[in-house]
Protein backbone atom coordinates (compact mmCIF):
# COMPACT_ATOMS: atom_id res chain seq x y z
CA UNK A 1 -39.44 -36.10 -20.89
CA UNK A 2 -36.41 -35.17 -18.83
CA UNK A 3 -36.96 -32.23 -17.00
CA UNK A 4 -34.20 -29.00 -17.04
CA UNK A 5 -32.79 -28.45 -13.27
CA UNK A 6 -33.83 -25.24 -11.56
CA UNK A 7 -30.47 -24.39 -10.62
CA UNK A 8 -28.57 -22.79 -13.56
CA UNK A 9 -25.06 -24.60 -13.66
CA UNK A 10 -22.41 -21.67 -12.47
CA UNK A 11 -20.40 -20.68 -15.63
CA UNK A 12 -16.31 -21.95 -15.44
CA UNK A 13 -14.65 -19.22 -14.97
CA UNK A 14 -11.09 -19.10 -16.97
CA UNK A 15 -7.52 -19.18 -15.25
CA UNK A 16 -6.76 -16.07 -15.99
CA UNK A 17 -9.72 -14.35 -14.68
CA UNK A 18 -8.14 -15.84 -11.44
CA UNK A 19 -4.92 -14.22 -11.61
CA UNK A 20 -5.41 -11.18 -9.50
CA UNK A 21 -6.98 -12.81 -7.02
CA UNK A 22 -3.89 -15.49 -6.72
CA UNK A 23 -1.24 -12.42 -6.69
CA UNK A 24 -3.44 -10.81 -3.75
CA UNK A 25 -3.53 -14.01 -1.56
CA UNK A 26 0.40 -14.75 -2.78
CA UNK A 27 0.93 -11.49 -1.65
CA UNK A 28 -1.39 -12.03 2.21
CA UNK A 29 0.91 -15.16 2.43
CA UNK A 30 3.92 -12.83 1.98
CA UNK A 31 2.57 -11.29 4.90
CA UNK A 32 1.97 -13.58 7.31
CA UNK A 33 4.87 -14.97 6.51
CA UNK A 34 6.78 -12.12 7.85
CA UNK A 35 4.95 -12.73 11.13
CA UNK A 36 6.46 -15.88 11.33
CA UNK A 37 10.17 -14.75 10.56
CA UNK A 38 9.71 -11.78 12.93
CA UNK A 39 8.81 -14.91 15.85
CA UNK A 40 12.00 -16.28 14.77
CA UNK A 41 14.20 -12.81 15.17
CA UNK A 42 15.22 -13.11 11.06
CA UNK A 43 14.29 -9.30 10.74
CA UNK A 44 15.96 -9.45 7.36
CA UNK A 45 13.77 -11.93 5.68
CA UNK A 46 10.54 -10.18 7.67
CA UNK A 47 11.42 -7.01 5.93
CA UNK A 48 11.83 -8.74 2.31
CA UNK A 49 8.95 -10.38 2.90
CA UNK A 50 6.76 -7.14 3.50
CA UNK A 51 8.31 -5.78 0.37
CA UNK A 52 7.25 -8.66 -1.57
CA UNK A 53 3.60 -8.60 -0.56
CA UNK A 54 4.10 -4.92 -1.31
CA UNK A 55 5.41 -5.60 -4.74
CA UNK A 56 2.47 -8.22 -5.66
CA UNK A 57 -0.20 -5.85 -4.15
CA UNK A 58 0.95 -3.15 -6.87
CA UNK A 59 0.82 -5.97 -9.64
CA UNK A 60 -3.18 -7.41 -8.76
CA UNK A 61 -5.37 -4.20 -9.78
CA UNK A 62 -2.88 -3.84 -12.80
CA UNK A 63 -3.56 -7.20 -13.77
CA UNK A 64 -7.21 -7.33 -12.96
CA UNK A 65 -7.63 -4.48 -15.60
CA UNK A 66 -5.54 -5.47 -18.01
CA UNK A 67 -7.36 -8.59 -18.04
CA UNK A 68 -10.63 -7.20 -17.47
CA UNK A 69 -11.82 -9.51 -14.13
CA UNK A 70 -11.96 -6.73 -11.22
CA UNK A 71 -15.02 -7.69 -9.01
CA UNK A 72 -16.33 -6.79 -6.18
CA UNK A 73 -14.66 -10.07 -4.43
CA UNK A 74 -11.29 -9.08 -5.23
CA UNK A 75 -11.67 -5.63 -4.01
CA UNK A 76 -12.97 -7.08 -0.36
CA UNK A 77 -10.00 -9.54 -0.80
CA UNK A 78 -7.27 -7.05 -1.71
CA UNK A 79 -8.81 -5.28 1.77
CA UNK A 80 -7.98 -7.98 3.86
CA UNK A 81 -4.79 -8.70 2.20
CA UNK A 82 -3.61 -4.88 2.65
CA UNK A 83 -4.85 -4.72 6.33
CA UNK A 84 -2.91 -7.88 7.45
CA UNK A 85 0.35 -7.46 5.09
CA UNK A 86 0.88 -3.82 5.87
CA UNK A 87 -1.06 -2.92 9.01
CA UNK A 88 -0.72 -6.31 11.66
CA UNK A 89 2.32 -7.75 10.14
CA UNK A 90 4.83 -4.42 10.47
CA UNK A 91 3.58 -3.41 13.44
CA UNK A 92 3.63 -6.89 15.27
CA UNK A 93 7.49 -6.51 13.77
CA UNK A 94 8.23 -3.99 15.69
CA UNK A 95 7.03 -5.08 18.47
CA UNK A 96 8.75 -8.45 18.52
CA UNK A 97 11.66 -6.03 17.09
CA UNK A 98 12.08 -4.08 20.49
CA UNK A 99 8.42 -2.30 21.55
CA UNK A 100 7.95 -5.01 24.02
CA UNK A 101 10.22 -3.26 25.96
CA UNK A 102 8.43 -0.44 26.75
CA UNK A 103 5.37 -3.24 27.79
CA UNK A 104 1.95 -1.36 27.45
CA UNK A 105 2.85 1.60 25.86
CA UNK A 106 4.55 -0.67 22.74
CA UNK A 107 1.46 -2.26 22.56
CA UNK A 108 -0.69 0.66 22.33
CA UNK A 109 0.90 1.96 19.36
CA UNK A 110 0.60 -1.28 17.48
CA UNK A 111 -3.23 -1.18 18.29
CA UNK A 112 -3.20 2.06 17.63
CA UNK A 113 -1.33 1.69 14.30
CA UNK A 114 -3.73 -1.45 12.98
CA UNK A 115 -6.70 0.45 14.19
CA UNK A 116 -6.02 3.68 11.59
CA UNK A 117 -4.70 0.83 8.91
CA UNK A 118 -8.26 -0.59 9.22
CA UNK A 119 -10.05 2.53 9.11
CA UNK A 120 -8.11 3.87 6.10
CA UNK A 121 -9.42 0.72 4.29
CA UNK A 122 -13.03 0.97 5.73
CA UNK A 123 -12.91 4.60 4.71
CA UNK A 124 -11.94 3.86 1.48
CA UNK A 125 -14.60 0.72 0.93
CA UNK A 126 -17.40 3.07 1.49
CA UNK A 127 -16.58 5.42 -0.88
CA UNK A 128 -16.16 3.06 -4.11
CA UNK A 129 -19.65 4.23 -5.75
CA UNK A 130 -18.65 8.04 -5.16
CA UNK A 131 -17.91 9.14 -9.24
CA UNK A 132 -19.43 13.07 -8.26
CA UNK A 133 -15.13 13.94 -8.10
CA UNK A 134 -12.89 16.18 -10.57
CA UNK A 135 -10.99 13.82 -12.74
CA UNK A 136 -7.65 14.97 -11.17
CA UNK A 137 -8.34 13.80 -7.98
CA UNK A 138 -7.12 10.48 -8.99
CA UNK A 139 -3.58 11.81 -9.29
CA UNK A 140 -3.50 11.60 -5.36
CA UNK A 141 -4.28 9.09 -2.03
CA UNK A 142 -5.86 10.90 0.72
CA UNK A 143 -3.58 10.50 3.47
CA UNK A 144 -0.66 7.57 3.21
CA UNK A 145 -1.53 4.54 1.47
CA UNK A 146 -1.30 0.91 3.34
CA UNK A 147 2.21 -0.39 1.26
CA UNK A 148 3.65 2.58 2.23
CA UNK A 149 2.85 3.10 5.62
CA UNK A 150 4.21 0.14 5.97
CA UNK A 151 7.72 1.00 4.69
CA UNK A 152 7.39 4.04 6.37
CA UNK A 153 6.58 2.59 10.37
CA UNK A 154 9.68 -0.14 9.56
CA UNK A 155 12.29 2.83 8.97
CA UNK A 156 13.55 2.21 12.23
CA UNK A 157 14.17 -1.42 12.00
CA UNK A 158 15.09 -0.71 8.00
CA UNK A 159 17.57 1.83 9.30
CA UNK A 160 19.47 -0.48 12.13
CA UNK A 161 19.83 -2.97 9.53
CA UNK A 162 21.74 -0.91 7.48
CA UNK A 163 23.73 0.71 10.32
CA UNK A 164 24.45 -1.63 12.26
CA UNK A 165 23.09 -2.10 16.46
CA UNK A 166 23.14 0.39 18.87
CA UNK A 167 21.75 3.62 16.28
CA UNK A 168 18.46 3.45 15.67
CA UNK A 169 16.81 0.47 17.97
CA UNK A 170 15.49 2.53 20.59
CA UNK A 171 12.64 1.15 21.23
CA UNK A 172 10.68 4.31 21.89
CA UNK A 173 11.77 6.14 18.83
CA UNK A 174 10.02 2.58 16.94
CA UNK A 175 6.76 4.07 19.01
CA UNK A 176 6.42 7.32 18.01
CA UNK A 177 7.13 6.49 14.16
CA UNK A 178 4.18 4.19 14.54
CA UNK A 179 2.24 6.43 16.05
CA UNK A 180 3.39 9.40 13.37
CA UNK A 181 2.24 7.01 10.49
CA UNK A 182 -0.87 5.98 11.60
CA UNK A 183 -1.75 9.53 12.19
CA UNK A 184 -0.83 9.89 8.47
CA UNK A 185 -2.80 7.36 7.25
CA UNK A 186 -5.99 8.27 8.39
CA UNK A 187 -5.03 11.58 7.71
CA UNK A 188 -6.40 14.16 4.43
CA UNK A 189 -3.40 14.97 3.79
CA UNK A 190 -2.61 14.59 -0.13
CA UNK A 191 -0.16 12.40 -1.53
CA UNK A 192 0.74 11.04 -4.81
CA UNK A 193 -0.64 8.45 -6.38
CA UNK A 194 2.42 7.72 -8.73
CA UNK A 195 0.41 4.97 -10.42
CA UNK A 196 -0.89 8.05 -12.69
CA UNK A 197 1.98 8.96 -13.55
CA UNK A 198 2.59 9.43 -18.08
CA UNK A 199 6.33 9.30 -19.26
CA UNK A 200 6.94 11.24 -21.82
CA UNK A 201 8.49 9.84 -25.02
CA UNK A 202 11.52 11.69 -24.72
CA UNK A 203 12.05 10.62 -20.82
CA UNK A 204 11.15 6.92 -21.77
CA UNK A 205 14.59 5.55 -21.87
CA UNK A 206 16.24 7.83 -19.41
CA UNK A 207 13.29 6.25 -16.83
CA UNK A 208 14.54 2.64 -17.96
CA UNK A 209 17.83 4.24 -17.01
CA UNK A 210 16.90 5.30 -13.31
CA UNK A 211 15.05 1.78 -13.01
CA UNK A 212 18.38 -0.16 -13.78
CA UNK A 213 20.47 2.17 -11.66
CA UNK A 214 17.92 1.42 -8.73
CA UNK A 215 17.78 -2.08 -9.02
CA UNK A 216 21.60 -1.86 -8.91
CA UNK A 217 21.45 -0.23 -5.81
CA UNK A 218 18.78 -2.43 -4.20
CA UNK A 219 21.23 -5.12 -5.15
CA UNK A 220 24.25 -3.85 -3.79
CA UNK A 221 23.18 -1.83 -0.45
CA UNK A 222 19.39 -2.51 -0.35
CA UNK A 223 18.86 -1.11 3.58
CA UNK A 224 20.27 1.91 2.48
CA UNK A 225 18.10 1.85 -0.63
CA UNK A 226 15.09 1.42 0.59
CA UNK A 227 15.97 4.55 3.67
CA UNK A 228 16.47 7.05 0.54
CA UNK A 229 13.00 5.75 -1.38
CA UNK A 230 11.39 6.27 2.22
CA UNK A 231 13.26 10.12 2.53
CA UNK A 232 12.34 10.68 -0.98
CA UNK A 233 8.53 9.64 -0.29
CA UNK A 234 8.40 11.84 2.78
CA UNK A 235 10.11 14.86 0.58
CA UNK A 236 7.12 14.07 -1.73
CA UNK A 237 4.61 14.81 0.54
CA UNK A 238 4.95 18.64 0.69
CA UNK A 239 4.87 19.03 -3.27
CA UNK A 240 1.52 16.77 -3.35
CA UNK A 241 -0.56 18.93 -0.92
CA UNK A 242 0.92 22.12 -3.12
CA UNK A 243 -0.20 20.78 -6.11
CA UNK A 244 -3.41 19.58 -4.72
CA UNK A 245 -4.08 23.06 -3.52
CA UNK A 246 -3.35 24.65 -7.01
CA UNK A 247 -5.76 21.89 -8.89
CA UNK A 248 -8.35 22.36 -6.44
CA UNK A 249 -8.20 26.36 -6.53
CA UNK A 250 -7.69 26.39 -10.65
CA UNK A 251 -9.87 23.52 -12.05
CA UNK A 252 -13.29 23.66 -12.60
CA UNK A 253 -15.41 20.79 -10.92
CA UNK A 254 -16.15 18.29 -13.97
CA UNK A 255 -17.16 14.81 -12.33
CA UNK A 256 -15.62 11.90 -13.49
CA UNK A 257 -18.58 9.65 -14.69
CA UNK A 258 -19.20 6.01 -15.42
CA UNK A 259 -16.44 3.78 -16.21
CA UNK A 260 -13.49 6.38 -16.04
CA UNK A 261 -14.69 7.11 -12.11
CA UNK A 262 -14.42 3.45 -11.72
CA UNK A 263 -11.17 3.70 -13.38
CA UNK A 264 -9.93 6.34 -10.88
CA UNK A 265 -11.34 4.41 -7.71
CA UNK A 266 -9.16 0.74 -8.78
CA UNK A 267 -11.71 -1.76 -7.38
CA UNK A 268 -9.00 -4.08 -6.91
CA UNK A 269 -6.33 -0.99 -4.70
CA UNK A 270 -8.43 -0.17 -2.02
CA UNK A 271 -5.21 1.96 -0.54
CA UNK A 272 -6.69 4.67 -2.75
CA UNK A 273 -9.29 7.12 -1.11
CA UNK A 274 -10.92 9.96 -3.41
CA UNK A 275 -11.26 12.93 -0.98
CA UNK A 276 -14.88 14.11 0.18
């Protein structure tokens, strides 16, 4: 009599169950890829490239829910994606950019910047079993999240593009807006997490509206674009620690449990911290 093996055959997993994993190293390749134009001085490209990995980080928690395959491996993937896409890769930009020139104090802010990137995500990693939180804390990131620190610390170079030379390419100016950001990201400061965000019915097509009208722009004058989305993120900030003062002083503590706390901590974002 044949006799059964003692190591159970691993089930096949199915293609699609692979998807948000394959966005999240797409979008890591993004990122290093942007190293590699930065080497070569094609700042433009660099830039488009962080903004892709950006774009494909947004889509691989979607997906992964959607198709009902977040794990614990793509959360500890997405991690190292974020930390190299939007912590090492913009600030090694701006150093090859122009903080070189100020020799170890250029170089202190880019440590200094990946340091509080990694921290952020560590920070967030260890709280991914916390569900003892008010529901409407997962309208808001606790301090800036990794994609957008990452628009945020390339302003500079973002804003010389669109300018022209001569402007904005001090290279000191580049420091302290690194410097500035990472303080923000490790920082409790509320912002929105515009992932939550409902439409209403009536606003539906008007939003389809604003979304045409913006990819127009980013079409047309795209450095300039992406300067306003930055101003109007920063104008943000102010009205999400108001309105995370007035939930926290007017609603009543009612943990989000099981699978909706789960929901609210995306396995597969780790730029999202619940505060403590």
């Amino acid at each position: 009599m044949r006799r059964r093996p003692t190591v159970a055959r691993l089930r096949d997993q199915s293609f699609n169950r692979l998807i948000p994993n394959i966005l999240t190293l797409l979008a890591l390749c993004a990122g290093l890829t942007s190293i590699r134009f930065g080497l070569h001085q094609h700042w433009e490209a660099a830039v488009v490239s962080i903004l892709i990995a950006a774009i494909l980080d947004a889509l691989d928690g979607r997906i992964a829910r959607l198709l009902d395959s977040t794990s614990k491996f793509g959360a500890e993937l997405d991690s190292l994606s974020d930390f190299v896409s939007f912590g090492v890769a913009p600030a090694l930009l701006l150093y090859f950019w122009n903080l070189s020139e100020t020799g170890a104090p250029g170089w202190v802010a880019v440590l200094l910047y990946c340091v509080c990137c990694g921290l952020r995500l560590a920070r967030f990693n260890t709280k991914l079993d916390n569900t003892d939180l008010p529901a409407w804390t997962g309208r808001f990131f606790m301090g800036v999240p990794a994609p957008a620190a990452a628009g945020l610390v390339l302003v500079p170079m973002v804003a010389d593009l669109a300018v022209g030379p001569g402007y904005f390419d001090n290279p000191w100016l580049a420091g302290i807006v690194a410097v500035a950001v990472a303080g923000l990201m490790v920082s409790r400061l509320p912002t929105y997490s515009f992932k939550r965000i409902k439409v209403p019915q009536h606003f539906v097509l008007p939003t389809l509206l604003m979304v045409g009208a913006l990819a127009a722009f980013l079409a047309s004058s795209p450095w300039l674009t992406l300067l306003g989305i930055c101003g109007l993120y920063l104008c943000s900030m102010p009205l999400s620690w108001l309105s995370y003062r007035r939930l926290a002083g007017t609603t009543p503590v009612v943990p989000a449990a099981g699978p909706a706390a789960m929901e609210e901590a995306d396995l597969d974002e780790p730029d999202e911290l619940p505060p403590h």
